[in-house]
Protein backbone atom coordinates (compact mmCIF):
# COMPACT_ATOMS: atom_id res chain seq x y z
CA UNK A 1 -24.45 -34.94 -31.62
CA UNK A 2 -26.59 -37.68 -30.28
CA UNK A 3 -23.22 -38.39 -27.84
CA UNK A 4 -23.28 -35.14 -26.84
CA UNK A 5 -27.37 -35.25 -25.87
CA UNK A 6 -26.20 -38.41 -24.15
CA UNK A 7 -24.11 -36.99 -21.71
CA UNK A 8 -26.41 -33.86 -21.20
CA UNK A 9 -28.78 -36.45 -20.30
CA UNK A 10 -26.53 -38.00 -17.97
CA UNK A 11 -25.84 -35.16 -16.02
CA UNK A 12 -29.19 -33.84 -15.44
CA UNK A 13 -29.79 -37.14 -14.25
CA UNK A 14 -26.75 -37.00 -11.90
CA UNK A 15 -27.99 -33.60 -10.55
CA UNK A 16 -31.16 -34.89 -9.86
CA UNK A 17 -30.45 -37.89 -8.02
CA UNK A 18 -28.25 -35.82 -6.28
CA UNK A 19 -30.46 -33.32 -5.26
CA UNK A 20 -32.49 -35.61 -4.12
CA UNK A 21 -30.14 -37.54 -1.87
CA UNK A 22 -29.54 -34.30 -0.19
CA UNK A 23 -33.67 -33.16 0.27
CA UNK A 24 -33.56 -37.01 1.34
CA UNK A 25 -30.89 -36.41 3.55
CA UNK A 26 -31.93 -32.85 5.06
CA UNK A 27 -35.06 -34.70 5.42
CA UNK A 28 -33.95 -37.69 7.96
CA UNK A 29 -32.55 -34.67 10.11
CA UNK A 30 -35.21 -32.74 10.28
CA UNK A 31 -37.10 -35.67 11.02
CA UNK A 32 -34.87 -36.96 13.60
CA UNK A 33 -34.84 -33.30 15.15
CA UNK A 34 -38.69 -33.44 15.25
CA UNK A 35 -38.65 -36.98 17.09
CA UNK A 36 -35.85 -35.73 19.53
CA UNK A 37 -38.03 -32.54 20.37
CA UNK A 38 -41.47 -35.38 20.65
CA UNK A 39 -39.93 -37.85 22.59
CA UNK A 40 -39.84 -37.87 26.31
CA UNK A 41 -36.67 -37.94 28.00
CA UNK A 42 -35.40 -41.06 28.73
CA UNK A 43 -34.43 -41.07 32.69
CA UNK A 44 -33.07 -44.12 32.53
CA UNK A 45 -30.89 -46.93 29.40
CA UNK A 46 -31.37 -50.12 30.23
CA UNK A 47 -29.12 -51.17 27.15
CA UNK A 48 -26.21 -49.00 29.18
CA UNK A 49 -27.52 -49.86 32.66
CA UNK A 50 -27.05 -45.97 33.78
CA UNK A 51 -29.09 -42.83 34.68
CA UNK A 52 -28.94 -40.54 31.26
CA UNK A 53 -28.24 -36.93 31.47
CA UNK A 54 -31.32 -34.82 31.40
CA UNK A 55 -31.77 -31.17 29.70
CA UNK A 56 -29.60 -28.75 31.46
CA UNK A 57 -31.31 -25.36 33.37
CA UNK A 58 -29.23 -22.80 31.56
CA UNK A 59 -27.06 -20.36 34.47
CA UNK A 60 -24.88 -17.21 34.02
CA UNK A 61 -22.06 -18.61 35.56
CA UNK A 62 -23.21 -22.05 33.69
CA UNK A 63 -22.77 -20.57 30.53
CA UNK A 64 -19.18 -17.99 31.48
CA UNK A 65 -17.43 -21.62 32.42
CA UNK A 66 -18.53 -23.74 29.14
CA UNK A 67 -20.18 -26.32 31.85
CA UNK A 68 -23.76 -25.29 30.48
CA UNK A 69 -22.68 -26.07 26.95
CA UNK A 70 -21.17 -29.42 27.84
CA UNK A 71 -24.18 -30.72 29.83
CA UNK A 72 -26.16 -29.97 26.90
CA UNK A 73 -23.65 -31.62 24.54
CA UNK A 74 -24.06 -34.62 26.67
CA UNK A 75 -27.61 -34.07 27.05
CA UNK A 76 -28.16 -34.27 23.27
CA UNK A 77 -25.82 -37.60 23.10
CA UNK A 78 -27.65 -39.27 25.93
CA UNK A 79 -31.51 -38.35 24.54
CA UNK A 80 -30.81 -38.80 20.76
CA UNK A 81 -33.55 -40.46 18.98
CA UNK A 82 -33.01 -44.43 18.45
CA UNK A 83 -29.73 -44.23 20.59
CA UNK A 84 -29.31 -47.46 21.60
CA UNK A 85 -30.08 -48.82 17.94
CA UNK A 86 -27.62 -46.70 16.90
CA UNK A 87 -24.57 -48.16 19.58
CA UNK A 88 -25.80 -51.35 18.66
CA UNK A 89 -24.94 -51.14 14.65
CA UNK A 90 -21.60 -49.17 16.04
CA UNK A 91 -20.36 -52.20 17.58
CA UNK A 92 -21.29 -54.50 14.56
CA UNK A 93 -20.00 -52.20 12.75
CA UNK A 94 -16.32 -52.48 14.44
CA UNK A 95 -16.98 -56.27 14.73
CA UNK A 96 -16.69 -56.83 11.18
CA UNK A 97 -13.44 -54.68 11.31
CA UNK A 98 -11.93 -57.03 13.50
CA UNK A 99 -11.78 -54.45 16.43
CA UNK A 100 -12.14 -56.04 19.93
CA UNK A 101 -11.98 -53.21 22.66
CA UNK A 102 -15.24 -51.57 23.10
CA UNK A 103 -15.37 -48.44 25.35
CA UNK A 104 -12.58 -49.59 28.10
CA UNK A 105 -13.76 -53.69 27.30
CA UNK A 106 -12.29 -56.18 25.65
CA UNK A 107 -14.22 -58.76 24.09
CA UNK A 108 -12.32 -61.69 24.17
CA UNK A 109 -12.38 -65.68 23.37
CA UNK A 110 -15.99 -67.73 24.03
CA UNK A 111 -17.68 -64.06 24.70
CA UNK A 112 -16.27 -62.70 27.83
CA UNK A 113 -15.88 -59.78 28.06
CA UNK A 114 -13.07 -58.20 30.52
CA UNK A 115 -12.42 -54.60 31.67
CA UNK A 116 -9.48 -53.45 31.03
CA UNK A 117 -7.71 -52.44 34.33
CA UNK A 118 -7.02 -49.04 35.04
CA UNK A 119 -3.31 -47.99 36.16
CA UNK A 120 -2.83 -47.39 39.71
CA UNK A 121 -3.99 -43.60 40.89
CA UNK A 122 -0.62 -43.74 43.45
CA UNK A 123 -2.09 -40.92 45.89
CA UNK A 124 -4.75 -43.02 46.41
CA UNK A 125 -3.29 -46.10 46.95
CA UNK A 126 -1.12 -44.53 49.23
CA UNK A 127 -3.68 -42.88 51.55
CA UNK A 128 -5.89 -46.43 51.77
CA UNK A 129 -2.56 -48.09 52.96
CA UNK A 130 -1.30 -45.57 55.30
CA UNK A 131 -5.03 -45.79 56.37
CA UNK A 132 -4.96 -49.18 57.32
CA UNK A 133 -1.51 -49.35 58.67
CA UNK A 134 -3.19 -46.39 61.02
CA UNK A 135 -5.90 -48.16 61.74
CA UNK A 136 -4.05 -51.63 62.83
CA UNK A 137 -1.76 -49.68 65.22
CA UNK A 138 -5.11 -47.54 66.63
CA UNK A 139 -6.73 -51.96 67.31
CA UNK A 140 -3.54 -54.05 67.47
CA UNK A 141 -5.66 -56.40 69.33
CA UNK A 142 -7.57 -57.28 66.19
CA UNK A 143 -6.99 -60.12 63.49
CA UNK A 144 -6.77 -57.97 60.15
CA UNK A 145 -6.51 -59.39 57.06
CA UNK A 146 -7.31 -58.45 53.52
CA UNK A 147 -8.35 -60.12 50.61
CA UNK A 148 -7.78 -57.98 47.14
CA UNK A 149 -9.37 -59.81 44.22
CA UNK A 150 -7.47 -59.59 40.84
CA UNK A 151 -9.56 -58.88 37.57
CA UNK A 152 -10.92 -61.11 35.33
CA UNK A 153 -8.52 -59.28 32.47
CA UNK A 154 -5.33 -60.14 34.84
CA UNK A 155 -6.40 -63.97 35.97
CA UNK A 156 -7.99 -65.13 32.62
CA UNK A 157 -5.13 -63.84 30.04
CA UNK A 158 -5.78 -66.91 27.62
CA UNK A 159 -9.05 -65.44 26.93
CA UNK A 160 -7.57 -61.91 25.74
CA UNK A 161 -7.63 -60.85 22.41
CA UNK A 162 -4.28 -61.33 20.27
CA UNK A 163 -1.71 -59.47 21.55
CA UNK A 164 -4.20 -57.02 23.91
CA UNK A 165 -2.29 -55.21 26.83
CA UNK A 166 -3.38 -56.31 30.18
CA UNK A 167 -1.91 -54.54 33.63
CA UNK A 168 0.26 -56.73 35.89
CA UNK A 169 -2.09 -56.88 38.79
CA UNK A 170 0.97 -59.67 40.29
CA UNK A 171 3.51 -56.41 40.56
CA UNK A 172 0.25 -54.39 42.16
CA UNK A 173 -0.09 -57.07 44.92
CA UNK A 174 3.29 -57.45 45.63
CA UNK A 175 3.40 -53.48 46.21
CA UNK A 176 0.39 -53.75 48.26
CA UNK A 177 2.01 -56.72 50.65
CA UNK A 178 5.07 -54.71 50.83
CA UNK A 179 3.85 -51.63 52.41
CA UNK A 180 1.34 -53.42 54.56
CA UNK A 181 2.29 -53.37 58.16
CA UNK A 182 3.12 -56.74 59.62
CA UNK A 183 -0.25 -57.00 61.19
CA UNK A 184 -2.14 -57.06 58.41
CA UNK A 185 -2.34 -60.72 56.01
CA UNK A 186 -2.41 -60.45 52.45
CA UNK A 187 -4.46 -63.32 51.12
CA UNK A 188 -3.45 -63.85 47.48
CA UNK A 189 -5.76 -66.24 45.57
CA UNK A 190 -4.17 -65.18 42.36
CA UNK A 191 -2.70 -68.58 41.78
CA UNK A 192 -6.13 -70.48 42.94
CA UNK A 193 -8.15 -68.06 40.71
CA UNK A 194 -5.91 -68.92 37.91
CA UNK A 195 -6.33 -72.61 38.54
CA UNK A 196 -9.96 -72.41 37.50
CA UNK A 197 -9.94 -69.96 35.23
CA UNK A 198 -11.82 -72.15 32.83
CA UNK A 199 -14.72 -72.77 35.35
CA UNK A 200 -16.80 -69.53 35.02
CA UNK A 201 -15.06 -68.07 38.01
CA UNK A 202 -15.97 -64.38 36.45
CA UNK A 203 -19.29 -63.48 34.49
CA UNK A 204 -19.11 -62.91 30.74
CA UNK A 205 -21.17 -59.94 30.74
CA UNK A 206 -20.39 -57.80 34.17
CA UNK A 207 -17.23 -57.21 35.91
CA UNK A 208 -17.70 -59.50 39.29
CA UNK A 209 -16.07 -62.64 39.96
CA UNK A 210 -19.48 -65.22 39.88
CA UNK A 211 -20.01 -67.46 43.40
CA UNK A 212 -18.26 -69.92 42.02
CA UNK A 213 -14.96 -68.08 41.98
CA UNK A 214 -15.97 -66.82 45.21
CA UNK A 215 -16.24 -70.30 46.39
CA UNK A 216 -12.53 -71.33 45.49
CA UNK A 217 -11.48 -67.67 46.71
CA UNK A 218 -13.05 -68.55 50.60
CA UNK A 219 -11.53 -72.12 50.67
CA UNK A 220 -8.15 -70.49 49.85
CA UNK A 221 -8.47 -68.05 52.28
CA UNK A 222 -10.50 -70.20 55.14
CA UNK A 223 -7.08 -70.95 56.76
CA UNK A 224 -5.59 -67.48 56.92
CA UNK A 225 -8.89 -66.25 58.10
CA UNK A 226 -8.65 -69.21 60.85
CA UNK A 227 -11.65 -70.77 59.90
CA UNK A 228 -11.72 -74.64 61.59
CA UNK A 229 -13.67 -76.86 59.40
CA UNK A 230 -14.79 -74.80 56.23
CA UNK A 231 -16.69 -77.19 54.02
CA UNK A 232 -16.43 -77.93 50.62
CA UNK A 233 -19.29 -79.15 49.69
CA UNK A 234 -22.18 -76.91 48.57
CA UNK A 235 -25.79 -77.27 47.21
CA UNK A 236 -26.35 -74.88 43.95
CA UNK A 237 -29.16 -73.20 43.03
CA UNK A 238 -29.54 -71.51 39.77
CA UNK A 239 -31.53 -68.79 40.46
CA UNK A 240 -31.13 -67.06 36.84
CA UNK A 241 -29.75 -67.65 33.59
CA UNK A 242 -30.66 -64.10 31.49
CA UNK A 243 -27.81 -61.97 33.54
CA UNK A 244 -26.71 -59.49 31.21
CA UNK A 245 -23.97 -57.17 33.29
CA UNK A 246 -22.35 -53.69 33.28
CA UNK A 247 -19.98 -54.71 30.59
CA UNK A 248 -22.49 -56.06 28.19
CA UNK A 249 -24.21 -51.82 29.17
CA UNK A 250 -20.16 -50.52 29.00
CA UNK A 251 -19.63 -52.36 25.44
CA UNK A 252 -22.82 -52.09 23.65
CA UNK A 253 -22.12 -56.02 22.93
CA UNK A 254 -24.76 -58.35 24.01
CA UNK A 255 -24.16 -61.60 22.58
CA UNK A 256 -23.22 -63.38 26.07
CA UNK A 257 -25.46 -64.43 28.74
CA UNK A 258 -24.76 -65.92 32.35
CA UNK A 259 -26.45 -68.10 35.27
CA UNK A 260 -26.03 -66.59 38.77
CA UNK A 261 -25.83 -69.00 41.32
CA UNK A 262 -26.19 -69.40 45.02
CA UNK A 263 -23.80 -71.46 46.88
CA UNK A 264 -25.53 -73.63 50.18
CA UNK A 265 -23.25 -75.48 52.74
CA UNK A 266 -23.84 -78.77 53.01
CA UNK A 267 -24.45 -80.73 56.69
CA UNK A 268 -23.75 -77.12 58.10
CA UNK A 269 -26.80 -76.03 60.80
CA UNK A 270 -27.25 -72.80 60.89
CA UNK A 271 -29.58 -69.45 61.07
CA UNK A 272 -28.70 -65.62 60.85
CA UNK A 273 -30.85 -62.62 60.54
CA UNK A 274 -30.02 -59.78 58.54
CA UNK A 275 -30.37 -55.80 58.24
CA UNK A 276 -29.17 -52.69 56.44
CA UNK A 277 -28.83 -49.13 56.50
CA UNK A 278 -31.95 -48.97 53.95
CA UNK A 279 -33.84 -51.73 55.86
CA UNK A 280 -33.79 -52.12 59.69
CA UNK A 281 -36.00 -54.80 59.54
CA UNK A 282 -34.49 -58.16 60.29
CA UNK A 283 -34.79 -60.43 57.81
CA UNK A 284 -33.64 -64.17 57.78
CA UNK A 285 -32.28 -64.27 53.66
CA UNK A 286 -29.20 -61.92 52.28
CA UNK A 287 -31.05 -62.81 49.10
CA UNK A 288 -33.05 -60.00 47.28
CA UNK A 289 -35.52 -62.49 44.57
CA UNK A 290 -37.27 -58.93 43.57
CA UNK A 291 -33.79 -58.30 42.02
CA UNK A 292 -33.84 -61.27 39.82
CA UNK A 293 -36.72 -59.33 37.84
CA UNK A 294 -34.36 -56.09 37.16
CA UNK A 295 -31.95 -56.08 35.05
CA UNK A 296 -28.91 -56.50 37.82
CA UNK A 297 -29.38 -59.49 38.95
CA UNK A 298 -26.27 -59.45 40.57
CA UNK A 299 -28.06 -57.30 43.12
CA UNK A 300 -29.70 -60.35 44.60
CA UNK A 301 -27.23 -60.80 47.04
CA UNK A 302 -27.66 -58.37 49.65
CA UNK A 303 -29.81 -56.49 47.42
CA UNK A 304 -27.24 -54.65 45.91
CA UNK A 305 -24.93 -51.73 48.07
CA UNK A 306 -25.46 -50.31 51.24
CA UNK A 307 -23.71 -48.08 53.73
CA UNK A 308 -23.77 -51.35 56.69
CA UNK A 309 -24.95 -54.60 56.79
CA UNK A 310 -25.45 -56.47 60.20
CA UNK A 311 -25.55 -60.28 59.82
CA UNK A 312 -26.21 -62.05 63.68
CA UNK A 313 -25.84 -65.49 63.47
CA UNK A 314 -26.86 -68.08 65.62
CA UNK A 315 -22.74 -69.05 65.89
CA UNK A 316 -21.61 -68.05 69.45
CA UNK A 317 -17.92 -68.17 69.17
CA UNK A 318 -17.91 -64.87 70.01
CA UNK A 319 -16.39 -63.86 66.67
CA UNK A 320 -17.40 -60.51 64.97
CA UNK A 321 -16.09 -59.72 61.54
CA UNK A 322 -15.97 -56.12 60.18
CA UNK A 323 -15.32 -56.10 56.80
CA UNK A 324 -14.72 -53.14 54.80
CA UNK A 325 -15.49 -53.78 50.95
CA UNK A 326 -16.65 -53.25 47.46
CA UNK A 327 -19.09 -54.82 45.63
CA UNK A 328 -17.05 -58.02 45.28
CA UNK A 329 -17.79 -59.24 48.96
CA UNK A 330 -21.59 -59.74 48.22
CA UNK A 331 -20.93 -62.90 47.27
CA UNK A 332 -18.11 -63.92 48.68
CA UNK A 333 -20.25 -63.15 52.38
CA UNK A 334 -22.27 -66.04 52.46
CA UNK A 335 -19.59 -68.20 52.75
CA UNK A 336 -18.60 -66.46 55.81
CA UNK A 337 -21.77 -66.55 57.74
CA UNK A 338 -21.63 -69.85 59.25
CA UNK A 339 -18.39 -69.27 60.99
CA UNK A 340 -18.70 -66.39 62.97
CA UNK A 341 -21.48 -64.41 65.49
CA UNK A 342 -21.44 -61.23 63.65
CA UNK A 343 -20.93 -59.71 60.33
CA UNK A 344 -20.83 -56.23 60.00
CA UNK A 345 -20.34 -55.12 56.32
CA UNK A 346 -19.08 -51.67 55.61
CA UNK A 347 -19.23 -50.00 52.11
CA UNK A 348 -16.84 -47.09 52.60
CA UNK A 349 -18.55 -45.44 49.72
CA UNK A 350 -21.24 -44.51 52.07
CA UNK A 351 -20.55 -44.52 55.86
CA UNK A 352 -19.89 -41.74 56.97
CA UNK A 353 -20.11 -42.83 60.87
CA UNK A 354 -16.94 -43.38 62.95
CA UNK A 355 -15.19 -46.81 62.62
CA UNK A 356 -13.73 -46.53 65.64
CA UNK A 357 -16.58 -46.31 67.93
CA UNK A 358 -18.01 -49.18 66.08
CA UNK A 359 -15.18 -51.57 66.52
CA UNK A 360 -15.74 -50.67 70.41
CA UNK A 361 -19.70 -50.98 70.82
CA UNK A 362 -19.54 -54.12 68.89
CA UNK A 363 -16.47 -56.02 70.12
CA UNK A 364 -14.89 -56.63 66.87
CA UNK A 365 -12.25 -59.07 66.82
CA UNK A 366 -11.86 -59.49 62.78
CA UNK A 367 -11.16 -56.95 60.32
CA UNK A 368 -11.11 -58.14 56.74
CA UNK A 369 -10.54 -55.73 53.82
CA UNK A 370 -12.21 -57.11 50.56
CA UNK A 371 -11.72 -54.82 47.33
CA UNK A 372 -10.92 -56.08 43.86
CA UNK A 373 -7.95 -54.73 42.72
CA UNK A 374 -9.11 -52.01 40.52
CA UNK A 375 -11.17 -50.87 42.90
CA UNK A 376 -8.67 -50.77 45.69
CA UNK A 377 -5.84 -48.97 43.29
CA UNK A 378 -8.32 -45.86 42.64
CA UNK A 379 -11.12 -45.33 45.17
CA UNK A 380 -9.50 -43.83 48.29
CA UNK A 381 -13.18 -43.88 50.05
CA UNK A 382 -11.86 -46.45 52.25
CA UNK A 383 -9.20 -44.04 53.66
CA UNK A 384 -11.82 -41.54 54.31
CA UNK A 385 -13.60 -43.92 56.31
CA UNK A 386 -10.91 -45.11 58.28
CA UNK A 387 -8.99 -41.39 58.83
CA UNK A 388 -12.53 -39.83 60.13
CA UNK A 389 -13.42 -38.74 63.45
C-alpha cells in the first residue's frame, strides 16, 4: 500500500514538473515574441558585417509568387531577439563537436579561417575571357597583363582541416592561360604565394590577401609588368591590430584577430594625388584613417570600393595603367604608384561608362586585370564592362 502511495506520489510530481516546464517553456516564447514585437529593427549586424532584412510591405502579386512569405521568413531570422547571441552559442556548440566548416568557412590550424572556393560558373568565365581577348584585339597597341590571385584555401593547404576538400585553383589558372590570347601575360604568383605561406600573407579573419602578401605578389610580378628598379625594401606601419573580417561576420567565429599594415618604399621620392567617383577632391593619401574606427578596416586603403580611382603621380614616364579589379588590388596599388604617371582603377562592379573612350582620352598604355580567383571564376561584371558601348 504505502508502495503504491509512493508511486502516486511520484507521478503527480512528474506531471507537475512537467507542466511546468511547458508554462516555463510557452513562457520564454511568448516572451521572446513580446521582445521581437518591442525591439527596433536592427538596420544593420555588426557581428555579420551585413545590412539585415527589414519587415516586408505585403503585395498581391508579393503574396500569389511566395516572395512576400519568404522576405518575411527572412525578415523574422534576421530581427530575432538576441540573434547574434544565439549564432554565437551555435558555433560553440559545433566546436565541441569537432565540426570545422562554418557557413561556406573553414576554420583551420592557428585560427585562420579560409573560404572555401566556389566551383567555376563556366558561362561566366567564358564571357570575361572572350571579353578580354576582344578587348586586346580592339588596343593591340597596349601592354595587357593580368594578375589572378589564388585563395587563401588553395595557397595555404597545410592549414586546412583534416582531410577538408579544397578546389584546384592550379587547373583554374592553367585554363585561364590557355584561352588567353597571346597578348595578354598571365602572372602566376602561386608558387611565390606558397613560399610564404607561413608569413601572414592572408588575414585570419577576412578573405583578402594582407600587404604583406601583396608585397611578395608585386616583386613577382615587377618584371612582367616591366617595372626597372622595384624596391624591396619597405617601411611598415601598423596602423591596427583589432581587424576582425568578413569571415569572422560569415562564420560566427571570432576568436582570431589581425594587424593591417601599410607598406612605404624606402629611398623612393615621390608624390601623387588621388580622386574617386565618390570624391572629386584631390587628395594626396589612398589611405582612409576614418576607416580604421569601423569595423572594416580593410577599407582604409582607398577607402573601400569605388566605380574609378585616378592616381596622378609626379612620375613622368608617360606610363598610364588601367587596371580593372576587385577588391584585392587595394592593396596591392600602392606598390604600383611610384612607377608610373597615372593610375586609373576600374571596379567593373560599378562603371558603367565606356572603356573604350577612356583608354583614348587618357592615353593608356597598360592594362592590368587584377581579380582573385574566385572572384574572376563567377562575377562576369568585368565582361559587361568591357562588351559595352
Amino acid at each position: 500500500m504505502e508502495l503504491k502511495r509512493g508511486k502516486e506520489r511520484r507521478r503527480k510530481e512528474n506531471k507537475n514538473l512537467h507542466r511546468s516546464m511547458a508554462w516555463c517553456f510557452a513562457g520564454l516564447v511568448l516572451l521572446l515574441v513580446a521582445a521581437g514585437i518591442i525591439q527596433p529593427d536592427k538596420k544593420t549586424s555588426d557581428e555579420e558585417n551585413r545590412v539585415l532584412t527589414t519587415f516586408p510591405k505585403p503585395g498581391i502579386e508579393t503574396i500569389k509568387n511566395k516572395e512576400y512569405m519568404t522576405a518575411l521568413e527572412d525578415y523574422s531570422s534576421d530581427q530575432f531577439v538576441l540573434r547574434d547571441l544565439w549564432i554565437r552559442l551555435k558555433v560553440r556548440c559545433d566546436l565541441l563537436i569537432g565540426k570545422r566548416e562554418f557557413n561556406g568557412v573553414y576554420l583551420g590550424k592557428k585560427k585562420y579561417l579560409m573560404q572555401i572556393p566556389v566551383g567555376m560558373d563556366e558561362k561566366n568565365t567564358e564571357e570575361n575571357l572572350e571579353a578580354m581577348n576582344r578587348f586586346r584585339q580592339a588596343n593591340s597597341d597596349l601592354k595587357m597583363n593580368a594578375l589572378i590571385v589564388p585563395n587563401a584555401a588553395y595557397i595555404m593547404k597545410d592549414y586546412l582541416p583534416l582531410g577538408a576538400p579544397v578546389r584546384d585553383q592550379g587547373e583554374d589558372m592553367k585554363y585561364i592561360k590557355k584561352q588567353l590570347s597571346g597578348g595578354i601575360g598571365l602572372i602566376d604568383i602561386t608558387e611565390t604565394l606558397r613560399k610564404h605561406a607561413d608569413e601572414g600573407i592572408y588575414y585570419k579573419t577576412d578573405h583578402h590577401w594582407t600587404s604583406r602578401g601583396a608585397a611578395y605578389g608585386f616583386g613577382a610580378a615587377a618584371k612582367q609588368l616591366e617595372i626597372e628598379g622595384a624596391v624591396s625594401d619597405y617601411k611598415i606601419h601598423t596602423v591596427a591590430t583589432d581587424f576582425s573580417g568578413t569571415l569572422a561576420s560569415k562564420s560566427g567565429y571570432h576568436k582570431a584577430k589581425d594587424t593591417v599594415e601599410v607598406y612605404q618604399p624606402e629611398n623612393v621620392e615621390y608624390q601623387y594625388l588621388v580622386s574617386d567617383s565618390d570624391n572629386e577632391e584631390r587628395r594626396p593619401t589612398i589611405y582612409d584613417r576614418r576607416a580604421l574606427e569601423e569595423k572594416d578596416k580593410y577599407q582604409v586603403f582607398f577607402g573601400g570600393n569605388h566605380a574609378i580611382v585616378d592616381i596622378v603621380t609626379t612620375n613622368d614616364n608617360q606610363r598610364r595603367l588601367l587596371i580593372f579589379k576587385d577588391s584585392y588590388a587595394n592593396c596591392f596599388v600602392p606598390f604600383l604608384i611610384p612607377y608610373y604617371s597615372e593610375i586609373i582603377m576600374i571596379d567593373a562592379r560599378y562603371y558603367y561608362e565606356n572603356v573604350h573612350t577612356l583608354v583614348e582620352n587618357k592615353a593608356i598604355t597598360d592594362v592590368l586585370f587584377l581579380y582573385n580567383m574566385d572572384t574572376f571564376l563567377n562575377d562576369n561584371s568585368l565582361a559587361d564592362v568591357l562588351t559595352g558601348e
